[in-house]
N, C-alpha and C. Protein backbone atom coordinates (compact mmCIF):
# COMPACT_ATOMS: atom_id res chain seq x y z
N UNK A 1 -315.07 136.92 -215.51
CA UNK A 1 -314.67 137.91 -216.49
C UNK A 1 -315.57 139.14 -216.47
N UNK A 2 -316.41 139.06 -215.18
CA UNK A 2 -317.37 140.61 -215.24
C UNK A 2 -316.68 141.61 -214.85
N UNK A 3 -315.61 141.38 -214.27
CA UNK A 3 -315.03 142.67 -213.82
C UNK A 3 -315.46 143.17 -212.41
N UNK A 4 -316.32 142.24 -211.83
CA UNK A 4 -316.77 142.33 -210.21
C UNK A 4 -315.94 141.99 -209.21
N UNK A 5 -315.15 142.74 -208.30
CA UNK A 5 -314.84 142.74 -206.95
C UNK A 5 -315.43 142.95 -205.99
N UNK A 6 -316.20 141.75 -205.62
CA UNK A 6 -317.14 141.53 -204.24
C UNK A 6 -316.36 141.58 -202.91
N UNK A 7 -314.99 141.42 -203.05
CA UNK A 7 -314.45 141.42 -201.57
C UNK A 7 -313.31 142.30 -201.36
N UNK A 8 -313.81 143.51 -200.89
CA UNK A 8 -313.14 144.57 -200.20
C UNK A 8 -312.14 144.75 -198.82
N UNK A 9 -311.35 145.33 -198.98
CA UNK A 9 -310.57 145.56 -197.70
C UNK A 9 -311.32 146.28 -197.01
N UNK A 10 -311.07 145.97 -195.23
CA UNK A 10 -312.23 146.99 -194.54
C UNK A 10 -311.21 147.91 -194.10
N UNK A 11 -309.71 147.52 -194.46
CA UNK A 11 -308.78 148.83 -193.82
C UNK A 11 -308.56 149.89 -194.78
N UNK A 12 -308.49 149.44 -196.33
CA UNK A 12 -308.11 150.14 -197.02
C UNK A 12 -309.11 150.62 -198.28
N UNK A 13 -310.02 149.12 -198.60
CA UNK A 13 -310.94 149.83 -199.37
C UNK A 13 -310.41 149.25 -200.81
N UNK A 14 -309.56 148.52 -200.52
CA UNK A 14 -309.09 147.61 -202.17
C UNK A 14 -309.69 146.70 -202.21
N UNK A 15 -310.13 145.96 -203.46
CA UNK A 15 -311.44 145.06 -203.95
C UNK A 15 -310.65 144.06 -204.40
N UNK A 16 -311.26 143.16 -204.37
CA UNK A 16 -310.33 141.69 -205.10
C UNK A 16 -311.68 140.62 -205.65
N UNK A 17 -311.29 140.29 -206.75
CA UNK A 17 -312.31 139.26 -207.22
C UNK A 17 -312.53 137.82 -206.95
N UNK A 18 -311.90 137.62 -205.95
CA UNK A 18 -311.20 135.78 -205.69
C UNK A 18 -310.76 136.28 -203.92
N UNK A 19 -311.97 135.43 -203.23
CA UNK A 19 -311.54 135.61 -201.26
C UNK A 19 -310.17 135.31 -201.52
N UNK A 20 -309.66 134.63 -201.78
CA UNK A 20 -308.11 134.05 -201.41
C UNK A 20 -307.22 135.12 -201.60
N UNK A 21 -307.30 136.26 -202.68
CA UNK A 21 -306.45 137.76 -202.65
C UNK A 21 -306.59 138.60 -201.88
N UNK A 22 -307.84 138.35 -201.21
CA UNK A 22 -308.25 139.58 -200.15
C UNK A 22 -306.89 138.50 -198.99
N UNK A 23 -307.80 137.66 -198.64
CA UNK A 23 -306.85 137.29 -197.74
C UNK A 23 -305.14 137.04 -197.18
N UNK A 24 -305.01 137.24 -198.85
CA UNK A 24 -303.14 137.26 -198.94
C UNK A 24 -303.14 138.85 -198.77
N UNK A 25 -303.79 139.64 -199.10
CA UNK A 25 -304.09 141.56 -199.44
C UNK A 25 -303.94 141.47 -197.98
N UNK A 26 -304.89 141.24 -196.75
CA UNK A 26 -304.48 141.84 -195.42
C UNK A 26 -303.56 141.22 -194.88
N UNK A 27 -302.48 140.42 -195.16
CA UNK A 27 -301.15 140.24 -194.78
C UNK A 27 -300.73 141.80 -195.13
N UNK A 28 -300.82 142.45 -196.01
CA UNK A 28 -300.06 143.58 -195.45
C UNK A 28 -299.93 144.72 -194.69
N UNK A 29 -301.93 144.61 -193.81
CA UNK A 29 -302.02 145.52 -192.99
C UNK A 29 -301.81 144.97 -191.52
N UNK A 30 -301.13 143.51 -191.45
CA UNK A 30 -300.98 142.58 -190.16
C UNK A 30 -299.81 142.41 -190.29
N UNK A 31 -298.77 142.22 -191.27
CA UNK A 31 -297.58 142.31 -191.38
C UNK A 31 -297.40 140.95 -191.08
N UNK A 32 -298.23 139.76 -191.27
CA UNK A 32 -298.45 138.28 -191.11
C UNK A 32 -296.94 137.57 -192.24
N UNK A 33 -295.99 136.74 -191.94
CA UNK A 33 -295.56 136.12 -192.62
C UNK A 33 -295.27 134.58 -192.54
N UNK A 34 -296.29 133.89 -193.22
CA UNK A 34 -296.44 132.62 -192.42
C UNK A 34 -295.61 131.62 -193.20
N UNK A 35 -295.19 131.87 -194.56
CA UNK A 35 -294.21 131.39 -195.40
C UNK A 35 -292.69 131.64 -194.86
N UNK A 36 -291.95 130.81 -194.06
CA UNK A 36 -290.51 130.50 -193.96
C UNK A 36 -289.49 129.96 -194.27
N UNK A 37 -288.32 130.10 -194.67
CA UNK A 37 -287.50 129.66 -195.38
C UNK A 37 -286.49 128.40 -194.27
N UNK A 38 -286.69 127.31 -194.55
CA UNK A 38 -285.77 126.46 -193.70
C UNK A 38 -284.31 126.72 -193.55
N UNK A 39 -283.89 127.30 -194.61
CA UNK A 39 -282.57 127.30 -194.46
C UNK A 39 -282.18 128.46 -193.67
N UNK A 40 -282.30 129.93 -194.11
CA UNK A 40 -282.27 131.12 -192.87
C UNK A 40 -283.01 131.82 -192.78
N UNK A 41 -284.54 131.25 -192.04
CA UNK A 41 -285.43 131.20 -191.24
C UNK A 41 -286.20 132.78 -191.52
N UNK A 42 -286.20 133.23 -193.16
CA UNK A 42 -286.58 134.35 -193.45
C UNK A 42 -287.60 133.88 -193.45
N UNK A 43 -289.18 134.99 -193.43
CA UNK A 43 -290.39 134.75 -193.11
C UNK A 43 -290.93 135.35 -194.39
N UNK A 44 -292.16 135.24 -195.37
CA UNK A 44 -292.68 135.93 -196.74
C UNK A 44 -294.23 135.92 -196.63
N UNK A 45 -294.71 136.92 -197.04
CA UNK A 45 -295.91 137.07 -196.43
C UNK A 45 -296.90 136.17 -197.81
N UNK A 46 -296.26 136.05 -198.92
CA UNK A 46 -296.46 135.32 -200.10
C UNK A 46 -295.85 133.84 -200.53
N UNK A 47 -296.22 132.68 -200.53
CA UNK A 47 -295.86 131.48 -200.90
C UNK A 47 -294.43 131.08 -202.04
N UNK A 48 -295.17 132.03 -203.24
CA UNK A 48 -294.36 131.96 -204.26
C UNK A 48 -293.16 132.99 -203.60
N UNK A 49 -293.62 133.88 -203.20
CA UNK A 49 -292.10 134.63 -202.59
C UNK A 49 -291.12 134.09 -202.18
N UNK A 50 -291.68 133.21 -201.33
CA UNK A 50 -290.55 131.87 -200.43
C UNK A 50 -289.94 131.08 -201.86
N UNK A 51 -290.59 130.57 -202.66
CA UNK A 51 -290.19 129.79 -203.45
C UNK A 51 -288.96 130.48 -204.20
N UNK A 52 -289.59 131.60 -204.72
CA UNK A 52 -288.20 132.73 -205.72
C UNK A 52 -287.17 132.66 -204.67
N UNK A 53 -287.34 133.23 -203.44
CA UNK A 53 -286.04 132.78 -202.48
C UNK A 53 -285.29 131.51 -202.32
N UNK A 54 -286.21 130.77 -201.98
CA UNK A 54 -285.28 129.81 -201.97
C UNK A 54 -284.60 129.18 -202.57
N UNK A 55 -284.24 129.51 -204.27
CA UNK A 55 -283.24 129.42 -205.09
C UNK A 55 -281.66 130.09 -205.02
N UNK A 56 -282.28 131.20 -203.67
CA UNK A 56 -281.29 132.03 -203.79
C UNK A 56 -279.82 130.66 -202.96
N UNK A 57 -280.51 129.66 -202.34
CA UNK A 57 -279.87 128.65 -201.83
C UNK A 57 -279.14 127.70 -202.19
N UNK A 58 -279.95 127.49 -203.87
CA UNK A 58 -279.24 126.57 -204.68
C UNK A 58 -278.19 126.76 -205.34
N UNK A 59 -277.30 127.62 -205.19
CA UNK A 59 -275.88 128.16 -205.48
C UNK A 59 -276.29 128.58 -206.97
N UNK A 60 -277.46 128.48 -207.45
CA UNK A 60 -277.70 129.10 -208.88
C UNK A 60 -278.78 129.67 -209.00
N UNK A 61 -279.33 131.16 -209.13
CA UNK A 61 -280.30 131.87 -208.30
C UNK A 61 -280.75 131.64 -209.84
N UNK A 62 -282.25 131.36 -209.82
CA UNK A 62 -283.11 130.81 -211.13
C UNK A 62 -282.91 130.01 -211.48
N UNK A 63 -282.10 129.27 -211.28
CA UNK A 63 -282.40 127.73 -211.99
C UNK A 63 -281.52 126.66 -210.60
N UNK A 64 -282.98 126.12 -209.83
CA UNK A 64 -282.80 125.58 -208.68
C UNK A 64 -282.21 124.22 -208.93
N UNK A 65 -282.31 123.46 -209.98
CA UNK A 65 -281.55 122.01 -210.07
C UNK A 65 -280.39 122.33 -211.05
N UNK A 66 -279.59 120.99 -210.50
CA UNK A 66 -278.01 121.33 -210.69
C UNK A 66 -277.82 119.81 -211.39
N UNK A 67 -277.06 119.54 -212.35
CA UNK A 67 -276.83 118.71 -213.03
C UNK A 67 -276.13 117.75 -212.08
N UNK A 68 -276.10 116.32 -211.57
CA UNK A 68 -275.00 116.02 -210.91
C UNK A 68 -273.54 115.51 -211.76
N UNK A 69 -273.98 115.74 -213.05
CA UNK A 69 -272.54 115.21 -213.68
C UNK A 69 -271.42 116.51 -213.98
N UNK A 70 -272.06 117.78 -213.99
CA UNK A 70 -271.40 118.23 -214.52
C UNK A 70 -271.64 120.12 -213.43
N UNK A 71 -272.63 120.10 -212.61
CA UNK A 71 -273.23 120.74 -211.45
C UNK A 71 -273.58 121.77 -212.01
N UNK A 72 -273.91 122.01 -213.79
CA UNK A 72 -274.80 123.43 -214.13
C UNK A 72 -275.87 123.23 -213.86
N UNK A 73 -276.99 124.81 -213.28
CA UNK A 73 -278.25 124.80 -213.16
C UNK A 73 -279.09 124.55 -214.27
N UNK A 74 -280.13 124.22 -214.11
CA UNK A 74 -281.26 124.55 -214.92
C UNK A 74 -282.40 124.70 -214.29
């Protein structure tokens, strides 16, 4: 909660407080997308990105489970 960003981009010069943001941060100067979607093989340079997508699969975009009695999402 100090408000310290110890880890800088060396391309751009943006600071992040947590290594793991820097490291998702230069996916966008590598254009890296290591998150893929099984079904049509779209690539996301973000984890949760893949995840928001892949609802787009479940025939009910936001609410990925489907009732089997009655097949509404939730």
């Amino acid at each position: 909660h100090t408000g310290e960003k110890p880890f800088q981009c060396g391309q751009c010069g943006k600071a992040f407080a947590v290594s793991s943001h820097l490291e998702r941060h230069r996916r966008v100067h590598t254009g890296e997308r290591p998150f893929r979607c099984g079904d049509c093989g779209k690539s996301f340079a973000v984890s949760s990105t893949l995840l928001a997508h892949r609802r787009t699969h479940a025939g009910h975009p936001g609410r990925p489970h489907a009732c089997p009695e009655c097949g509404k999402g939730f």
